[in-house]
C-alpha atoms as a PDB file:
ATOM      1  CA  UNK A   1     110.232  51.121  42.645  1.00  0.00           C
ATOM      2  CA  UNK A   2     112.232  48.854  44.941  1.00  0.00           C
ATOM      3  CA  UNK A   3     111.374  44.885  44.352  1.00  0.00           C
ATOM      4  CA  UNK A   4     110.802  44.695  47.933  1.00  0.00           C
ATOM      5  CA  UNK A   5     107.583  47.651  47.745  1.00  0.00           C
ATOM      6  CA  UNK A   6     106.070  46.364  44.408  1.00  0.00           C
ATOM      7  CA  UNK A   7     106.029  42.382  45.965  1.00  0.00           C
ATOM      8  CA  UNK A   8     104.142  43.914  49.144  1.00  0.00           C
ATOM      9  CA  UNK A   9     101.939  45.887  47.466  1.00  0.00           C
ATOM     10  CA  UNK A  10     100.854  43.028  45.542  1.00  0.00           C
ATOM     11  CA  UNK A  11     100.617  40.885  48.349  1.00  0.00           C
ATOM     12  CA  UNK A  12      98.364  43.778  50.259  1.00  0.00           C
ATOM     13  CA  UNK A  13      96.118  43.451  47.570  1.00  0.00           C
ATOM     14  CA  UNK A  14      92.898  41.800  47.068  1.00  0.00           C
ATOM     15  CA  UNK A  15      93.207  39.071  46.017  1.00  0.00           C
ATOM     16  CA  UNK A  16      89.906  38.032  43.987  1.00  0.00           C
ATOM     17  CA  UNK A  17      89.542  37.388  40.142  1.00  0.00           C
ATOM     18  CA  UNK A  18      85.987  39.074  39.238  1.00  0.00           C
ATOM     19  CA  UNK A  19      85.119  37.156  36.181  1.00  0.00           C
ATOM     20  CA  UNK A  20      81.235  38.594  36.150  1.00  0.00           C
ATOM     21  CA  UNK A  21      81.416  42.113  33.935  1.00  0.00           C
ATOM     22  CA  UNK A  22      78.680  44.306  33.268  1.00  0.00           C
ATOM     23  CA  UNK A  23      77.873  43.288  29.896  1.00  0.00           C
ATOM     24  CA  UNK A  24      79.032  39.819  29.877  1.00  0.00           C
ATOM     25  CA  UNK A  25      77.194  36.353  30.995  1.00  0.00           C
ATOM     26  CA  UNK A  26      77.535  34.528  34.236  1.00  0.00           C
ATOM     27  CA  UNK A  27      78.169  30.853  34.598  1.00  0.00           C
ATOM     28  CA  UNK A  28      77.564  28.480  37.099  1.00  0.00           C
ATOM     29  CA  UNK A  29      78.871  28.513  40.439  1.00  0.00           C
ATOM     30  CA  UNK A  30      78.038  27.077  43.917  1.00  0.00           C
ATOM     31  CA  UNK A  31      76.985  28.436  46.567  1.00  0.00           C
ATOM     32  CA  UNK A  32      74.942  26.478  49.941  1.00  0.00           C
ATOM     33  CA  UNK A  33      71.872  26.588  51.331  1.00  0.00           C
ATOM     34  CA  UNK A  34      71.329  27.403  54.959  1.00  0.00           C
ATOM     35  CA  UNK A  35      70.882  23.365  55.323  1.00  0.00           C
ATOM     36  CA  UNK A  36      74.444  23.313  54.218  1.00  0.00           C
ATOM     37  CA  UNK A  37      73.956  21.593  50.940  1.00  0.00           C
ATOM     38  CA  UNK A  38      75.560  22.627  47.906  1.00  0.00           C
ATOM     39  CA  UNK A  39      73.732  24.311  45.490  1.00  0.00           C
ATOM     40  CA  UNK A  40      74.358  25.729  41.752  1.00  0.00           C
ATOM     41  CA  UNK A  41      73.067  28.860  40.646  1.00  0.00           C
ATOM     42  CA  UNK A  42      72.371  27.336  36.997  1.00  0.00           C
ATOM     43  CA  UNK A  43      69.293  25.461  39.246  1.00  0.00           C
ATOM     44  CA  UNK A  44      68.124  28.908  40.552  1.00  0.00           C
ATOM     45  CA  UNK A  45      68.473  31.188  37.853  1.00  0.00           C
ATOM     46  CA  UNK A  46      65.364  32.390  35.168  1.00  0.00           C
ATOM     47  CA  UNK A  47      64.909  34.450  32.289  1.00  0.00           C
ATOM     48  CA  UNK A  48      65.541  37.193  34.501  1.00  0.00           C
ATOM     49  CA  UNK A  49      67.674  36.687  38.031  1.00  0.00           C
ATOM     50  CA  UNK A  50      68.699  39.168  40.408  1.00  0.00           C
ATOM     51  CA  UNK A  51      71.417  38.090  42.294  1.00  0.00           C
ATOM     52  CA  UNK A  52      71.283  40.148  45.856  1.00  0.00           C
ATOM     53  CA  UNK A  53      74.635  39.693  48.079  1.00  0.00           C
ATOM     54  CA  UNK A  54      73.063  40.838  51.741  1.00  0.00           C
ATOM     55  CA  UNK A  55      74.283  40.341  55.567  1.00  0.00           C
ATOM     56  CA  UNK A  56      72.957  39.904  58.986  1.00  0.00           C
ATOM     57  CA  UNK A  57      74.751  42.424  60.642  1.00  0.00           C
ATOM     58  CA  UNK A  58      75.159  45.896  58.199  1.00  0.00           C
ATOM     59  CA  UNK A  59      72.702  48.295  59.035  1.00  0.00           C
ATOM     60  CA  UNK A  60      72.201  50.181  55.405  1.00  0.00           C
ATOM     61  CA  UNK A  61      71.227  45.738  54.114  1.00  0.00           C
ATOM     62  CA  UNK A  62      69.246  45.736  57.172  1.00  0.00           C
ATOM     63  CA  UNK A  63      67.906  48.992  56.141  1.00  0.00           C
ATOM     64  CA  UNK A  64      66.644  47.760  53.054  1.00  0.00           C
ATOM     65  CA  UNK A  65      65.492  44.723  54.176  1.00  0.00           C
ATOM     66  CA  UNK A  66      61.598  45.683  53.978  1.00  0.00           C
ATOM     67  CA  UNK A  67      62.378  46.989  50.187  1.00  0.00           C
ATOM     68  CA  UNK A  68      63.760  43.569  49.105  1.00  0.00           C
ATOM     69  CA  UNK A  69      61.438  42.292  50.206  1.00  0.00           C
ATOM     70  CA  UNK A  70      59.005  44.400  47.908  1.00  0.00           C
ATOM     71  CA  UNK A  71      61.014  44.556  44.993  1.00  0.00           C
ATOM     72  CA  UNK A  72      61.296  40.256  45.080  1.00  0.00           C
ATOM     73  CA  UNK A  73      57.194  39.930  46.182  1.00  0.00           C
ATOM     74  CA  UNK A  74      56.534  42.496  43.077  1.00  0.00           C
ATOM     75  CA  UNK A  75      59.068  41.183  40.263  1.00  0.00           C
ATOM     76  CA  UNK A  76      58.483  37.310  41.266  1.00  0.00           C
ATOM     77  CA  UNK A  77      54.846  37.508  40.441  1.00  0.00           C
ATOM     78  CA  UNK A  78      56.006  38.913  37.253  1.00  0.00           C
ATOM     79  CA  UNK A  79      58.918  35.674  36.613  1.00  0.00           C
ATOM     80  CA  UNK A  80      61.706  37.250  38.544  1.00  0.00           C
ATOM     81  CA  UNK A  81      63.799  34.413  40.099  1.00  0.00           C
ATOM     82  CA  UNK A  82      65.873  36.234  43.040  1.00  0.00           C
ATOM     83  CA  UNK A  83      69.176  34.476  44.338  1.00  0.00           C
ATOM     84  CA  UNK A  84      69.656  36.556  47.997  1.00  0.00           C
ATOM     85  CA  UNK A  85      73.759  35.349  49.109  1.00  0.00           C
ATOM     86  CA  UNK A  86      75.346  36.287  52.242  1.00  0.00           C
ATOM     87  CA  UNK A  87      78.906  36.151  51.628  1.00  0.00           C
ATOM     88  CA  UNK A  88      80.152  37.244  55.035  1.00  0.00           C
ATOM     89  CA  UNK A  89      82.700  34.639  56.283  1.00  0.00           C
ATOM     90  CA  UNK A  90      81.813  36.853  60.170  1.00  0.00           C
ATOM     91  CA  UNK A  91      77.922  35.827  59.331  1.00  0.00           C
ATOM     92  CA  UNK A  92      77.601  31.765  59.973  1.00  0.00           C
ATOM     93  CA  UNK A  93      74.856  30.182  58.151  1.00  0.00           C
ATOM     94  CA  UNK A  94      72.523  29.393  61.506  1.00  0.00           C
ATOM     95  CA  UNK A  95      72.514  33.319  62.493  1.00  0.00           C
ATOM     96  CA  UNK A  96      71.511  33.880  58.675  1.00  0.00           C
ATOM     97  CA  UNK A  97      68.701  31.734  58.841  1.00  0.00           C
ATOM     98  CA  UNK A  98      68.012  33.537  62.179  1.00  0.00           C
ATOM     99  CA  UNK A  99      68.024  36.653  60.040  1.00  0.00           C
ATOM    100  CA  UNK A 100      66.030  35.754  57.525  1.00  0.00           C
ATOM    101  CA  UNK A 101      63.300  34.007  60.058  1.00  0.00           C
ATOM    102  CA  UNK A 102      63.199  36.933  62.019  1.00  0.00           C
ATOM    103  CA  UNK A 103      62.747  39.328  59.565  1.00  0.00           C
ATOM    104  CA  UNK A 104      60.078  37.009  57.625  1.00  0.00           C
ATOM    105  CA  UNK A 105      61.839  37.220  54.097  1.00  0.00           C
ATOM    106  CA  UNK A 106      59.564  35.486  51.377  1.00  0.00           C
ATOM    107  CA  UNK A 107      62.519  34.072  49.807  1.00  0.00           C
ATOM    108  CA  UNK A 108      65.371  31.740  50.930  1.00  0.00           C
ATOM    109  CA  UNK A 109      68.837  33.233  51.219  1.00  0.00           C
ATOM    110  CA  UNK A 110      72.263  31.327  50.445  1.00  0.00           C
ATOM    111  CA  UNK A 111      75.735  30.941  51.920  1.00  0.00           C
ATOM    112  CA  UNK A 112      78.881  31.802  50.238  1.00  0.00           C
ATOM    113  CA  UNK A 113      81.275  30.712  52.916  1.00  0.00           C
ATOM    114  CA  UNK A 114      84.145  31.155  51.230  1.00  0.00           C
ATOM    115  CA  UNK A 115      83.210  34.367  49.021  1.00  0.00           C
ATOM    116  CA  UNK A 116      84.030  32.850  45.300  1.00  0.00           C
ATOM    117  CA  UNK A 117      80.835  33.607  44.336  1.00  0.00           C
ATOM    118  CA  UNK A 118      81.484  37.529  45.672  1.00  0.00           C
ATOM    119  CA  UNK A 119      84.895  37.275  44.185  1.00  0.00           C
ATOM    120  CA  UNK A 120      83.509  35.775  40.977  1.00  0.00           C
ATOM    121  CA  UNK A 121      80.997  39.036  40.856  1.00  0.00           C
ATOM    122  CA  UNK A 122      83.184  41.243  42.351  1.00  0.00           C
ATOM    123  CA  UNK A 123      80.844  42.426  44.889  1.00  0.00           C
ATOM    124  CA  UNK A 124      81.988  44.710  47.696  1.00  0.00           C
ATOM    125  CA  UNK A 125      79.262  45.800  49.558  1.00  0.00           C
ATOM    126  CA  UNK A 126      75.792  44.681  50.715  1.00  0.00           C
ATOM    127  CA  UNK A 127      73.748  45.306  49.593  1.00  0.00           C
ATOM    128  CA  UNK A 128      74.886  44.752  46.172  1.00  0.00           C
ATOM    129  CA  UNK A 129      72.736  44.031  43.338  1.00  0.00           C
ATOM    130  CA  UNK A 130      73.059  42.429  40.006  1.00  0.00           C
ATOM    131  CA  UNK A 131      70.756  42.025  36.717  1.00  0.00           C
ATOM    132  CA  UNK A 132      70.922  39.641  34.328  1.00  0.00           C
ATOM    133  CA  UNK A 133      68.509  38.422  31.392  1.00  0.00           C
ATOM    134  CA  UNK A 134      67.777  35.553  29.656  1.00  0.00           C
ATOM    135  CA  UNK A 135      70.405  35.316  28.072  1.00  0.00           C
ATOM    136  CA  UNK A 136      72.172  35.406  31.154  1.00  0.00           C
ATOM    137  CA  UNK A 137      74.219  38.474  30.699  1.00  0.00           C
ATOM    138  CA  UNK A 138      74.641  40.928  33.259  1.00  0.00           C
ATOM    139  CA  UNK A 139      72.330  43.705  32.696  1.00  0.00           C
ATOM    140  CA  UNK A 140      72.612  46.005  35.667  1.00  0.00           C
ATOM    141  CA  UNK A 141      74.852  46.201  38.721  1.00  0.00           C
ATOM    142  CA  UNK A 142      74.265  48.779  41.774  1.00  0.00           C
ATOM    143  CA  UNK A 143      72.247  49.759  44.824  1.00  0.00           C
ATOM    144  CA  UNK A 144      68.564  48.678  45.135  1.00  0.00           C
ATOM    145  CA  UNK A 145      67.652  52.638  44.480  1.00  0.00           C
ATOM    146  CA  UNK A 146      69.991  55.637  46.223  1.00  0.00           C
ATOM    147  CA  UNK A 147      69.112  56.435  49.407  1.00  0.00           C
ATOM    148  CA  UNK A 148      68.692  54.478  52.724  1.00  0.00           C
ATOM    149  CA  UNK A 149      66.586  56.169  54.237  1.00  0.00           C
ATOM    150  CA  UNK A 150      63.109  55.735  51.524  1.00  0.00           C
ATOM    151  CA  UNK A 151      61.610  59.432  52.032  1.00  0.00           C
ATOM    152  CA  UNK A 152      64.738  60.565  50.152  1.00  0.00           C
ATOM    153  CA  UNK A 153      64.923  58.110  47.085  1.00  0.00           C
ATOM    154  CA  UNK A 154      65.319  59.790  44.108  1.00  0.00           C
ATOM    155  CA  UNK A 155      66.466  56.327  41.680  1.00  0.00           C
ATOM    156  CA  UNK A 156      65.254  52.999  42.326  1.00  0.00           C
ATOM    157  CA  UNK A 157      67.956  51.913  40.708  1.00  0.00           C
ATOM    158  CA  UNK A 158      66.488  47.828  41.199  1.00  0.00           C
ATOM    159  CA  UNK A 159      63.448  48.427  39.701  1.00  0.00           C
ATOM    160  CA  UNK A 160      64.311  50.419  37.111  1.00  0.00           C
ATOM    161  CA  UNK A 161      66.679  47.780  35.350  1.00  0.00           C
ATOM    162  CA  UNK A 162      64.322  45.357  35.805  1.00  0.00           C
ATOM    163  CA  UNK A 163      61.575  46.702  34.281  1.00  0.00           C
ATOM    164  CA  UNK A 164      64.087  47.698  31.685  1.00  0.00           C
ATOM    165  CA  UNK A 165      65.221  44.017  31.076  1.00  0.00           C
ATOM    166  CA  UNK A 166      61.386  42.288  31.759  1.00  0.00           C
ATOM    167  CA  UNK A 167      59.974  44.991  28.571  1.00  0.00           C
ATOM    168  CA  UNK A 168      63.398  43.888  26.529  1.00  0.00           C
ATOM    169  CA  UNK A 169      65.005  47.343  26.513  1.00  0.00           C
ATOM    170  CA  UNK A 170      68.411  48.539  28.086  1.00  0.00           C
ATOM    171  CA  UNK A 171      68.823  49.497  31.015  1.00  0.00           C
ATOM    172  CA  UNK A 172      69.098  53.360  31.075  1.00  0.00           C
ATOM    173  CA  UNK A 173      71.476  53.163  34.061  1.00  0.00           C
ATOM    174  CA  UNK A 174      73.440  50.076  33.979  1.00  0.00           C
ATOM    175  CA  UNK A 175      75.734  50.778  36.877  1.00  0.00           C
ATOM    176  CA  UNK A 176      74.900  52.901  39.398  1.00  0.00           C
ATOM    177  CA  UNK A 177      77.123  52.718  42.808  1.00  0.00           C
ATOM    178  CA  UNK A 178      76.384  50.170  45.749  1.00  0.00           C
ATOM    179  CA  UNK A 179      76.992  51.487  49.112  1.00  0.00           C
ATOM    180  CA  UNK A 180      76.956  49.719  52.478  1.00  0.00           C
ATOM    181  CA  UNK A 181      78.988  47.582  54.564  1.00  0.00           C
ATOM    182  CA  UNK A 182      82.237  45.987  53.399  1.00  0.00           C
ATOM    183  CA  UNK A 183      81.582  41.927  52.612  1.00  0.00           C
ATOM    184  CA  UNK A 184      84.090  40.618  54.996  1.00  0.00           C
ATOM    185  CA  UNK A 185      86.134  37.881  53.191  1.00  0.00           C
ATOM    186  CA  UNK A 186      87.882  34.886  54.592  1.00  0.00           C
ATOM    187  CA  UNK A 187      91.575  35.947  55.066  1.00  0.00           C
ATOM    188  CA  UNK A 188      92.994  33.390  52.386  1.00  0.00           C
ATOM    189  CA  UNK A 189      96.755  31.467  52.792  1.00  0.00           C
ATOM    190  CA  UNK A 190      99.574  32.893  51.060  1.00  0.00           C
END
């Protein structure tokens, strides 16, 4: 292949270094809360956290917004801390906290301006959801369950790892695939 090819193709590439794998544990990072104040996950996290990367302006996450909102009102009552990140460098942090009021979410939902914390999890999509237990390995990473439209949900993909992880078992399906709308990362210098 001619040097020329191979350095563009490299360059064309993502450029992210996912460090969270299915099976492996997840250390602290920052993201911000809509106040624009830095905040580290280690403060956030529980003996079981679902980390939820969403957006203000994909349909399929706005789809499921009523759902998350379910899943966190039934699974924090039972000790399930929720982190909800928008990583979408389009999505500033007043128009997500115009989101989030106007869709009355129970829970707060965090900034990743620059999409490390996406990078770091190598989320694509949102929404995009990931498990992890107490020991703070990641359990479970996919869609909440498999369809968008509810009548037609055949996994609840979500639900079923966490119950999984809350009764200490594993996770029958620990990847399933998360579909929705591109994250849209911050072009970054070359």
């Amino acid at each position: 292949m001619n040097k020329l090819l191979l350095c563009s193709l490299v360059l064309s590439a993502p450029i992210f270094a996912q460090q969270f794998k299915l099976g492996a544990p997840v250390t602290d990072f920052d993201i911000t809360n809509l106040k624009g104040e830095q905040v580290t996950y280690s403060s956030l996290k529980g003996d079981t956290t679902v980390v939820v990367f969403v957006s203000t302006a994909c349909p399929i996450s706005n789809g499921y917004n009523d759902r998350m909102k379910a899943v966190y009102n039934d699974y924090s009552a039972k000790g399930v801390h929720f982190v909800f990140i928008n990583a979408n460098s389009t999505e500033p942090a007043p128009e997500v906290a115009e989101h989030a009021k106007a869709h009355a979410f129970p829970f707060p939902v965090y900034k990743d301006a620059n999409g490390s914390a996406a990078d770091l999890f190598g989320a694509q999509v949102t929404p995009e959801t990931f498990v992890m237990d107490k020991e703070g390995v990641i359990r479970y990473r996919g869609y909440v369950d498999d369809s968008v439209t509810e009548a037609r949900v055949h996994n609840r993909g979500l639900r079923l790892a966490l119950d999984a992880v809350l009764a200490g078992k594993a996770v029958p399906m620990a990847e399933t695939k998360a579909f929705g709308c591109t994250i849209k990362r911050r072009r970054r210098a070359s």
